[in-house]
Structure formats: structure tokens, C-alpha cells
C-alpha atoms as a PDB file:
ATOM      1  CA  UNK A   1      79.711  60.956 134.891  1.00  0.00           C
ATOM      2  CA  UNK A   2      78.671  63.379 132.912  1.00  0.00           C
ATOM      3  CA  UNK A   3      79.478  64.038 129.032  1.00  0.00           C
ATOM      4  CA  UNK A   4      78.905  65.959 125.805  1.00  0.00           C
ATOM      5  CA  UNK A   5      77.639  64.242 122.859  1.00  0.00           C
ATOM      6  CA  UNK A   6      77.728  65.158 118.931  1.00  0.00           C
ATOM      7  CA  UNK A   7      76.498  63.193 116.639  1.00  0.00           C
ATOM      8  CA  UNK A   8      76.218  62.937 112.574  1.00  0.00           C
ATOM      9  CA  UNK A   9      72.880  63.294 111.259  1.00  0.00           C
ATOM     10  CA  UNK A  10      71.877  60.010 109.878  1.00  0.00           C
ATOM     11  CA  UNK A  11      71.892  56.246 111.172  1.00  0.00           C
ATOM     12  CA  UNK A  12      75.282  55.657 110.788  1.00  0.00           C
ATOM     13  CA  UNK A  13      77.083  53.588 111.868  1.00  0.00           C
ATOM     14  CA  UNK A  14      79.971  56.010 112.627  1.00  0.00           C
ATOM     15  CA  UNK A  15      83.614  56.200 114.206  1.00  0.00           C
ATOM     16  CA  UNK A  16      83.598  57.326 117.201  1.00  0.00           C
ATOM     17  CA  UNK A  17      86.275  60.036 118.385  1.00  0.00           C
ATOM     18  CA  UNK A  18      86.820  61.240 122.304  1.00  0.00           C
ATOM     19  CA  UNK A  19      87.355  64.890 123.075  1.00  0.00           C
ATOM     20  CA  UNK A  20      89.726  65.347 126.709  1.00  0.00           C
ATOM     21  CA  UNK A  21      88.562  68.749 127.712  1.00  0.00           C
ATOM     22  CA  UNK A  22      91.196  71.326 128.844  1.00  0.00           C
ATOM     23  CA  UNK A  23      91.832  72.863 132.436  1.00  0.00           C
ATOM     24  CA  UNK A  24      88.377  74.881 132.171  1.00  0.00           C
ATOM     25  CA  UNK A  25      86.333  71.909 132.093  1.00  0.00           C
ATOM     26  CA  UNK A  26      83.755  71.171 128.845  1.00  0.00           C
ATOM     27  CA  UNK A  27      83.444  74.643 128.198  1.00  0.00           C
ATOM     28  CA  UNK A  28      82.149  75.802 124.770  1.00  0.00           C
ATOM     29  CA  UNK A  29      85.308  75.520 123.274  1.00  0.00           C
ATOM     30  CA  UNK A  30      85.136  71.695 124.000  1.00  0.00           C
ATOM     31  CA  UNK A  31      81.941  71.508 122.739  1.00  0.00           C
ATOM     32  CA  UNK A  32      82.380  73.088 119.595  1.00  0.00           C
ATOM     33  CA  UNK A  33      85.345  70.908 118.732  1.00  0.00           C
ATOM     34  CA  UNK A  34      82.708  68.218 119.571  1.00  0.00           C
ATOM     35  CA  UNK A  35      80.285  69.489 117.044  1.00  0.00           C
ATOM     36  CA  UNK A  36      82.865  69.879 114.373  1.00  0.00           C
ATOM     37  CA  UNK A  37      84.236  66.611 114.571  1.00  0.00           C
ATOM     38  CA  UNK A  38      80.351  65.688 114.263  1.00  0.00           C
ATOM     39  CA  UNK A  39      80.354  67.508 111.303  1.00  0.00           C
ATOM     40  CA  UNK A  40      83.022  65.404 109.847  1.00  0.00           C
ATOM     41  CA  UNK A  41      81.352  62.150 110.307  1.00  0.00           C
ATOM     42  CA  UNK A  42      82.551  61.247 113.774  1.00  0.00           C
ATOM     43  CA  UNK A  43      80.196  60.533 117.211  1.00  0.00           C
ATOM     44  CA  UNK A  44      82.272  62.943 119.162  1.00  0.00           C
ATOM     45  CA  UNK A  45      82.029  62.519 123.171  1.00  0.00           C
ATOM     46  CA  UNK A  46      83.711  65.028 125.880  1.00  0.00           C
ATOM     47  CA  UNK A  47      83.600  63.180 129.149  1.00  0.00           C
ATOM     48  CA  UNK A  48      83.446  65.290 132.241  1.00  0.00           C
ATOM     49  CA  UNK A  49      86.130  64.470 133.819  1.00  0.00           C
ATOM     50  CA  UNK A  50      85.801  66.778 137.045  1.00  0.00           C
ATOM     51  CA  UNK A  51      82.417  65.276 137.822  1.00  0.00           C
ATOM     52  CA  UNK A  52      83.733  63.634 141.443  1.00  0.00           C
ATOM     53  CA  UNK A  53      84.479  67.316 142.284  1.00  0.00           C
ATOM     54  CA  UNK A  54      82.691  70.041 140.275  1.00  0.00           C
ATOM     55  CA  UNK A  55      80.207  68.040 138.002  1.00  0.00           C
ATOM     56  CA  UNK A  56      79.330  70.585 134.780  1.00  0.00           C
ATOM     57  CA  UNK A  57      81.752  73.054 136.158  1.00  0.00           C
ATOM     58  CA  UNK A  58      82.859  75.544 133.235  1.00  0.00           C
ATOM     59  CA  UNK A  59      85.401  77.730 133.751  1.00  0.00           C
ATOM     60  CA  UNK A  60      86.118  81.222 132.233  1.00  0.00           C
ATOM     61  CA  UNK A  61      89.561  81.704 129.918  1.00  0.00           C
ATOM     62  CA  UNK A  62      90.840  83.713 133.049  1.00  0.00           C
ATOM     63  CA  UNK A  63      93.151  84.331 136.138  1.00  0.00           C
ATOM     64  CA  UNK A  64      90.871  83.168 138.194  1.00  0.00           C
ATOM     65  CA  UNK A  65      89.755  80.269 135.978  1.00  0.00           C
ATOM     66  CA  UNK A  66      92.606  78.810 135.786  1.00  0.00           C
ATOM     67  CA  UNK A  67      93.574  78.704 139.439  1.00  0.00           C
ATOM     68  CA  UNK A  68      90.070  76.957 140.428  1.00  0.00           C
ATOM     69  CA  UNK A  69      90.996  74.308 137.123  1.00  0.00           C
ATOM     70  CA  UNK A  70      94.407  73.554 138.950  1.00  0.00           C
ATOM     71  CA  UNK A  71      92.768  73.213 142.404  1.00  0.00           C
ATOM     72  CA  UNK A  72      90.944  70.604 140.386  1.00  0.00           C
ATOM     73  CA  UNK A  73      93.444  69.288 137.947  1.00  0.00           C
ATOM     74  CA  UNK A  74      95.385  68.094 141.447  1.00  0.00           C
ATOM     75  CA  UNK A  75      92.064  66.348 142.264  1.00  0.00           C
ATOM     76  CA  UNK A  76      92.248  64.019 139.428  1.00  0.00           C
ATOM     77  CA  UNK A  77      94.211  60.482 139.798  1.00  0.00           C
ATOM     78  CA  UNK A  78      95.921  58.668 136.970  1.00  0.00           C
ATOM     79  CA  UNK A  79      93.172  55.913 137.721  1.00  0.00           C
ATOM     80  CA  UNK A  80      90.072  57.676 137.822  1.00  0.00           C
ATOM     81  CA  UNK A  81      90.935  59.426 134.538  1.00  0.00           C
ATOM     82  CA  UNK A  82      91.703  55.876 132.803  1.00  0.00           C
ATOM     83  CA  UNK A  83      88.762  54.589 134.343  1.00  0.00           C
ATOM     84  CA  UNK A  84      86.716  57.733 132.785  1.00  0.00           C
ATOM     85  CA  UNK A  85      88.180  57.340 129.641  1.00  0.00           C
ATOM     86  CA  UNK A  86      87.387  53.367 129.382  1.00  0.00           C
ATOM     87  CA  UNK A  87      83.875  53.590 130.776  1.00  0.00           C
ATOM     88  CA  UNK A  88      84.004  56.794 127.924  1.00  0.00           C
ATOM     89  CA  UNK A  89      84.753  54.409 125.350  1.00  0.00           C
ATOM     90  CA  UNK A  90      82.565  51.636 126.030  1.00  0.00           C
ATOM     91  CA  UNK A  91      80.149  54.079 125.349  1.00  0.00           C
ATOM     92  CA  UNK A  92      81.039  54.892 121.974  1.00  0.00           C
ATOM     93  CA  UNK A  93      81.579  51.226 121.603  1.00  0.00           C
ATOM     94  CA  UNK A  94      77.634  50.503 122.638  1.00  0.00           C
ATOM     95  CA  UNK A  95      76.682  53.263 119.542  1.00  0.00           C
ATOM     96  CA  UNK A  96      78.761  50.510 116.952  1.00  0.00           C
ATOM     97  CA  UNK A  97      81.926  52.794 117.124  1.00  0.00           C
ATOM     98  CA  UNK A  98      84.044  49.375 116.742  1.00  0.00           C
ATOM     99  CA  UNK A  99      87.558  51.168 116.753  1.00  0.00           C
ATOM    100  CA  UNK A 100      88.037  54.858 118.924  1.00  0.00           C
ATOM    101  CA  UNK A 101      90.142  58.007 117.790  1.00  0.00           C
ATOM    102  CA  UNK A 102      90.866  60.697 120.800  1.00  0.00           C
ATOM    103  CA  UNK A 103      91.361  64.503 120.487  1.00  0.00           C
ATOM    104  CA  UNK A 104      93.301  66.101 123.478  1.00  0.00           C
ATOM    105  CA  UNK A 105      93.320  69.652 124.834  1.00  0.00           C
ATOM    106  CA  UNK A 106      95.999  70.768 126.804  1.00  0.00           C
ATOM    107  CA  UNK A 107      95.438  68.682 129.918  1.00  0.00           C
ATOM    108  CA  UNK A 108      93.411  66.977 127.563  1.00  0.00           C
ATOM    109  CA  UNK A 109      96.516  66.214 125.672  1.00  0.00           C
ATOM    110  CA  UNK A 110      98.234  64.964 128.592  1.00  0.00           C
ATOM    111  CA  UNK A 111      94.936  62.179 129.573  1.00  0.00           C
ATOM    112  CA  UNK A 112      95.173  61.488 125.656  1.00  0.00           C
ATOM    113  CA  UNK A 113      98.405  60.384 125.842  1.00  0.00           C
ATOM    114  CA  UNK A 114      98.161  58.445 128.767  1.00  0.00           C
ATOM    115  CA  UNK A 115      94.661  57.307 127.684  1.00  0.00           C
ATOM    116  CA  UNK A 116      97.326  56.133 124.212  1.00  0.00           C
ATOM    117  CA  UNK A 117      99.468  53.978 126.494  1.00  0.00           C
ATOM    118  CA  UNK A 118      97.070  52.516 128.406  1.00  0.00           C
ATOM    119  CA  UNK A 119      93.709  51.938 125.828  1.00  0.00           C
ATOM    120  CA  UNK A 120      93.457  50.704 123.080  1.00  0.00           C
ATOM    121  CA  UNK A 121      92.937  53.904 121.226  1.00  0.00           C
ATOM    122  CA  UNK A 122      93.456  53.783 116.897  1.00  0.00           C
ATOM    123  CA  UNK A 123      94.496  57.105 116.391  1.00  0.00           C
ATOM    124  CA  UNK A 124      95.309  60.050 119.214  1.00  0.00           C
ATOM    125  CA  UNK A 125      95.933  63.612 118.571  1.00  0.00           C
ATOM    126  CA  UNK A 126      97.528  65.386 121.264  1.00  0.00           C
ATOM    127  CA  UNK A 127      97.131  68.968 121.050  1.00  0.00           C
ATOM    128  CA  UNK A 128      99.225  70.851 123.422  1.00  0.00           C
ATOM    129  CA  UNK A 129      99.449  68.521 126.411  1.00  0.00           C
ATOM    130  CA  UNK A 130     101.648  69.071 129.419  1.00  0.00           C
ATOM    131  CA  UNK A 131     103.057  67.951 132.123  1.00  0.00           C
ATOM    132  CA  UNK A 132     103.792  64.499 129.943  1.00  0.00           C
ATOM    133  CA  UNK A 133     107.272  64.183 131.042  1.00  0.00           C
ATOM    134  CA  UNK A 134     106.988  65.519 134.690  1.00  0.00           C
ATOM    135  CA  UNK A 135     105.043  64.300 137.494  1.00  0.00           C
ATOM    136  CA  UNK A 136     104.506  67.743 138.668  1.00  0.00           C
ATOM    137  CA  UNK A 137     100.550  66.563 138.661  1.00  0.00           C
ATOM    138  CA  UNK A 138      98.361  63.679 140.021  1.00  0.00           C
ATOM    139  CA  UNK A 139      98.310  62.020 136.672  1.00  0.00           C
ATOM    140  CA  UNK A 140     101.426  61.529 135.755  1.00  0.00           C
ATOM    141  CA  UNK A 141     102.216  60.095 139.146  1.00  0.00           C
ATOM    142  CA  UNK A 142     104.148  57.573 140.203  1.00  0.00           C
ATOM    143  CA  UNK A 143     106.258  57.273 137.258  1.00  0.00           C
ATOM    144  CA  UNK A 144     105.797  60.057 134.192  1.00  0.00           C
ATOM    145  CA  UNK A 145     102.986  59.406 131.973  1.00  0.00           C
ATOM    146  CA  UNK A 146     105.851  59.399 129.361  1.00  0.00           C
ATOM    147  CA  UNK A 147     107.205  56.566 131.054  1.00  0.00           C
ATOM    148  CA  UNK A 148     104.180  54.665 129.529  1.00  0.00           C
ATOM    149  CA  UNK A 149     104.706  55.512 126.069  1.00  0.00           C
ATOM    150  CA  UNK A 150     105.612  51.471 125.115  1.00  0.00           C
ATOM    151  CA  UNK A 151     102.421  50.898 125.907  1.00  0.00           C
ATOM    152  CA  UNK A 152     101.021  52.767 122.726  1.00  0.00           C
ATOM    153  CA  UNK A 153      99.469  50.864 119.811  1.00  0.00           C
ATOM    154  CA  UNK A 154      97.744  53.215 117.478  1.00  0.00           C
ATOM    155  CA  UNK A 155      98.766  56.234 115.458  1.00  0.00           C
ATOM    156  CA  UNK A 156      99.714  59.508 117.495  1.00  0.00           C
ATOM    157  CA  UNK A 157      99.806  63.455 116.402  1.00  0.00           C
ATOM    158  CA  UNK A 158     101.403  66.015 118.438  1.00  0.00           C
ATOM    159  CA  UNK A 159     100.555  69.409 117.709  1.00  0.00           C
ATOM    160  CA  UNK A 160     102.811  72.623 119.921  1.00  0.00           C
ATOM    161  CA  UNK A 161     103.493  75.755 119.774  1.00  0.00           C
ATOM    162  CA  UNK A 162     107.283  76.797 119.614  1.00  0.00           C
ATOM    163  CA  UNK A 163     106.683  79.717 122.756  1.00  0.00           C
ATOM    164  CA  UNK A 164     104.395  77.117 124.718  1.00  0.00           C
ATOM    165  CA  UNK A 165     105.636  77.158 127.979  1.00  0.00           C
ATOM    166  CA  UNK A 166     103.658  74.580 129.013  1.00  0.00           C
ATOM    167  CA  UNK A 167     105.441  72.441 127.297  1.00  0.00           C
ATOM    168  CA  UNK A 168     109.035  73.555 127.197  1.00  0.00           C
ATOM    169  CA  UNK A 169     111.725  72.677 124.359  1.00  0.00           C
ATOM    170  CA  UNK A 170     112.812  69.797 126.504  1.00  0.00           C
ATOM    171  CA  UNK A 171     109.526  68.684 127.202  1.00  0.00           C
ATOM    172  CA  UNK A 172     108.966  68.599 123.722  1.00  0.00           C
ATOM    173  CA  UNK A 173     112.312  66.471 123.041  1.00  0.00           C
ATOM    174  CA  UNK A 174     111.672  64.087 125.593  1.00  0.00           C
ATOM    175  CA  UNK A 175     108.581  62.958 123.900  1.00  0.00           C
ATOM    176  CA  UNK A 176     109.903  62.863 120.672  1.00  0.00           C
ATOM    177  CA  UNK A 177     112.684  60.335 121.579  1.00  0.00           C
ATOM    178  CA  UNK A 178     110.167  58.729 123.945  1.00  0.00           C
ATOM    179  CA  UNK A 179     108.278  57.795 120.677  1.00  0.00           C
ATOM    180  CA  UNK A 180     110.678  57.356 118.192  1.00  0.00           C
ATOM    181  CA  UNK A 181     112.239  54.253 120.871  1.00  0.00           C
ATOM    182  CA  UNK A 182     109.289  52.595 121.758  1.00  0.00           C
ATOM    183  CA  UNK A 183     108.692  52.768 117.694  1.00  0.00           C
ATOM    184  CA  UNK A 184     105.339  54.521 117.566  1.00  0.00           C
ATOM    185  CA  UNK A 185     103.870  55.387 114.193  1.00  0.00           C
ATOM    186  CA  UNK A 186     103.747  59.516 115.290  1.00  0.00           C
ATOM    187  CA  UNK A 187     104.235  63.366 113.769  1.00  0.00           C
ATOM    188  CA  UNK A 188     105.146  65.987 116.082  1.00  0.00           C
ATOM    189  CA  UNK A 189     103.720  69.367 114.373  1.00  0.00           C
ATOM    190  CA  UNK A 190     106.117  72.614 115.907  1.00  0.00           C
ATOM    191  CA  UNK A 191     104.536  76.122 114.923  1.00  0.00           C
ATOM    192  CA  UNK A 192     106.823  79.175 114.866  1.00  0.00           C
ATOM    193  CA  UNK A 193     106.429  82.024 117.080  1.00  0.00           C
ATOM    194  CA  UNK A 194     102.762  80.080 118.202  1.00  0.00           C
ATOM    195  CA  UNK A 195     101.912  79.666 122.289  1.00  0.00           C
ATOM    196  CA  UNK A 196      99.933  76.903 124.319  1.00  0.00           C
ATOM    197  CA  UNK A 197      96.280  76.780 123.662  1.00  0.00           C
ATOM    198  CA  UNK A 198      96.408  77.969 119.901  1.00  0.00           C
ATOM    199  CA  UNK A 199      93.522  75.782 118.817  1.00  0.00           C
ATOM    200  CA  UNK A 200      91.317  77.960 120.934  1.00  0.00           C
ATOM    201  CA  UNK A 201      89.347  80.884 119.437  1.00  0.00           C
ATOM    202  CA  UNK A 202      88.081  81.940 123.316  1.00  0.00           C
ATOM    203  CA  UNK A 203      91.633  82.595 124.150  1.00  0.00           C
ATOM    204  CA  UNK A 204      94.353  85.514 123.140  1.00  0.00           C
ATOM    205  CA  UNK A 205      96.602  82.992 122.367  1.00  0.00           C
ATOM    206  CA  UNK A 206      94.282  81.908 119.086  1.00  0.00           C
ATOM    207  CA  UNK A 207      96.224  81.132 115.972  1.00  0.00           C
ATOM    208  CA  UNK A 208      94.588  81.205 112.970  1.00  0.00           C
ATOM    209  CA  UNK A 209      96.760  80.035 110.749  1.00  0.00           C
ATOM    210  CA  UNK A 210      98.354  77.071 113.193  1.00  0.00           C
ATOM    211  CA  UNK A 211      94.914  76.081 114.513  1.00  0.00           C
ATOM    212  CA  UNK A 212      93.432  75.973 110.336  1.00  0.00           C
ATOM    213  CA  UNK A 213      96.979  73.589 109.620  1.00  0.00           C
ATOM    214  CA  UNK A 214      96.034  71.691 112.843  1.00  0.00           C
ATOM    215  CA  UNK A 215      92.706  71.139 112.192  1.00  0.00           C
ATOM    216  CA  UNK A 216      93.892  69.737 108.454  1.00  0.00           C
ATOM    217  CA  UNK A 217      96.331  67.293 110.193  1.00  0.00           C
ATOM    218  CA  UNK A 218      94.185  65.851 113.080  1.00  0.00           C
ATOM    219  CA  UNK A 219      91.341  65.489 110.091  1.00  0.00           C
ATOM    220  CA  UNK A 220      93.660  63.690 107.841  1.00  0.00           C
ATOM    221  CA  UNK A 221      94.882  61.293 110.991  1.00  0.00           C
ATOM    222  CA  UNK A 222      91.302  60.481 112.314  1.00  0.00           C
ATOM    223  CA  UNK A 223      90.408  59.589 108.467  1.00  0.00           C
ATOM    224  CA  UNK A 224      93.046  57.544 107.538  1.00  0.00           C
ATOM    225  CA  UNK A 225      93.170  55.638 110.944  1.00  0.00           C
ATOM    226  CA  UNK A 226      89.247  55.260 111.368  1.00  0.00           C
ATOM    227  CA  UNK A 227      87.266  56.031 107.981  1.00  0.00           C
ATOM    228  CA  UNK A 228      87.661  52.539 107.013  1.00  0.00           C
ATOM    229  CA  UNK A 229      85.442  51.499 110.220  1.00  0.00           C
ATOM    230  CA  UNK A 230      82.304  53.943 109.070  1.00  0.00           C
ATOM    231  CA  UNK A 231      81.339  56.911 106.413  1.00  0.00           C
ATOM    232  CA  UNK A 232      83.208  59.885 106.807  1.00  0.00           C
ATOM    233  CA  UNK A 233      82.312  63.078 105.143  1.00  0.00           C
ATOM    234  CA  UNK A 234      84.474  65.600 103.282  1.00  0.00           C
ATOM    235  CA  UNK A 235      83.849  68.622 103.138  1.00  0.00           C
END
């Protein structure tokens, strides 16, 4: 399996944060949330996880982009992607990351949260996942991935835009009493008048004020649930 690696300068040792790539693949977007996490203090990994079918595809922000990432999207099993995700960690865990965050992008939200229920992860931020409540998709088959949500131990951050319709108002309820009954420490974020994939600059959808207030919360999560493990800078 392939992956993208950022890393402080320095010897470290650091805490160690996984990046779930959206639909396109680990396209620059990806990458640069990779290096800015790096920037932060954080060994910041983007596993690949279309490498059984497409290994290093990227895909353009674009009609036809986004059908080829759903042909692959339906490729992808609930248990391949946890078994990416451990082997993913394990990694980080062999660079003295003793305790993992995760960062999720849209379907990268949706393998964070499962990747929540199912790993021992400290602290998840799950930017704009979908599909979480549905098993419209391979992974969140047989039962809904929200179906796991007992199964969470560390800290979670949800982060959507009111207009998403990826994930839908009821979606978005769903997961909030999913979490408030299985008593997980969580924060769902709601912009106004903000759609799906808001975080990404590449994409007309790009909000600059959501994504800076975003960025501020998943920063003040990863700190407070993994600074104590190595140095974090502030900047």
C-alpha cells in the first residue's frame, strides 16, 4: 500500500495524525493537509486506500472525476479499509507515535468514523463524511457504519456544511443522537449557508471563512487529545 508522508523537521518524537483521503484519491489537496498538519508538529500519513484497484490514482475536482472515484469507492470493503487503516497506524506507531489522531475527508470522514469505532484512535475529526448512516456504499455494509458508534473511545469532531447534500439534515441528526447515546466525548460544528467539501481550496465549494474556523477546531482537538504524547508547535 501506498502512502503520503509529512513529517516535522527535527528528531522528534512526535504524535502521529492519519489523513483519509477524499473520493479523488491523495490528490494535492490531501497532501497539503498532510504537510500542514506537519507543520503543526504532527507525522501526518495519507494511506492510499485505492491501491488494490488504482494504486497512486489522482483524480481531477470534476464530472468525470468523480464518477471514476465512485466506480472505486464501491470497490472498497469495510474490511480492507480497517485493515488499511490498522496496518496505517502501526506505522506511525513504529516512528514512536504512541497514541494516533485521524483527519477525515469526505469519504475520508466516513473511514474516520468507522476507523473511530473500530481502532483505537485518541482523537478523530470528521470533516464532511457521508454515507455514515446509510449503507448506500461497501463500507458501511452490513449494518451502517453508525451502527458502530459504541464502539468509539477517543474524542470526535464533526465539521458540515448546512447545504451539504451529502450529508443531509437527517443524516446529520442521526449522528448526533448516535453519539450523544453511546456517550462519546464529541462537537458537531454546522456552518450556515456552507456545502460539502468546504475545507478544499481546489474546489468551488471552498469556504474561507468555515474552512479557517475548521482548521482552528481540528488544531485545538488534535492538541489537547495528543500534545501531551510529543512537542507540538504553535504557531
Amino acid at each position: 500500500m501506498g502512502a503520503f508522508l509529512a513529517r516535522p523537521a527535527g528528531p522528534g518524537p512526535f504524535p502521529g495524525v492519519l489523513v483519509a483521503m477524499e473520493l479523488f484519491g491523495v490528490s494535492a489537496h490531501v497532501r497539503d493537509v498532510c504537510e500542514r498538519l506537519a507543520m503543526d508538529g504532527y507525522v501526518a500519513l495519507a494511506p492510499d486506500l485505492y491501491h488494490r484497484d488504482a494504486p497512486g490514482i489522482e483524480l481531477p475536482h470534476d464530472a468525470a472525476g468523480r464518477e471514476r472515484g465512485f466506480d472505486l469507492l464501491h470497490r472498497l470493503t469495510r474490511d480492507q479499509v480497517v485493515h488499511d487503516v490498522r496496518a496505517a497506524m502501526e506505522h506511525l506507531r513504529a516512528r514512536g507515535c504512541v497514541r494516533v489522531g485521524m483527519v477525515g475527508l469526505s469519504l475520508g470522514g466516513h473511514v474516520a468514523y468507522l476507523a473511530a469505532a473500530r481502532l483505537n484512535l485518541a482523537a478523530v475529526a470528521v470533516a464532511y463524511g457521508g454515507w455514515i448512516p446509510a449503507t448506500d456504499i461497501p463500507l458501511s455494509r452490513p449494518e451502517p457504519t453508525l451502527a458502530l458508534t459504541p464502539g468509539i473511545t477517543g474524542r470526535v469532531l464533526v465539521l458540515v456544511g448546512a447545504e451539504d447534500h451529502v450529508v443531509p439534515p437527517d443524516h446529520r441528526r442521526m449522528i448526533a443522537d448516535a453519539l450523544r447515546a453511546a456517550a462519546v466525548r464529541h462537537e458537531i460544528v454546522e456552518y450556515p449557508g456552507v456545502g460539502h467539501g468546504f475545507l478544499c481550496d481546489r474546489r468551488d465549494t471552498y469556504d474561507a471563512a468555515a474552512a479557517d474556523d475548521a482548521w482552528r477546531r481540528v488544531r485545538e482537538l488534535l492538541a489537547e487529545e495528543l500534545a501531551e504524547h510529543g512537542p507540538v508547535r504553535s504557531r
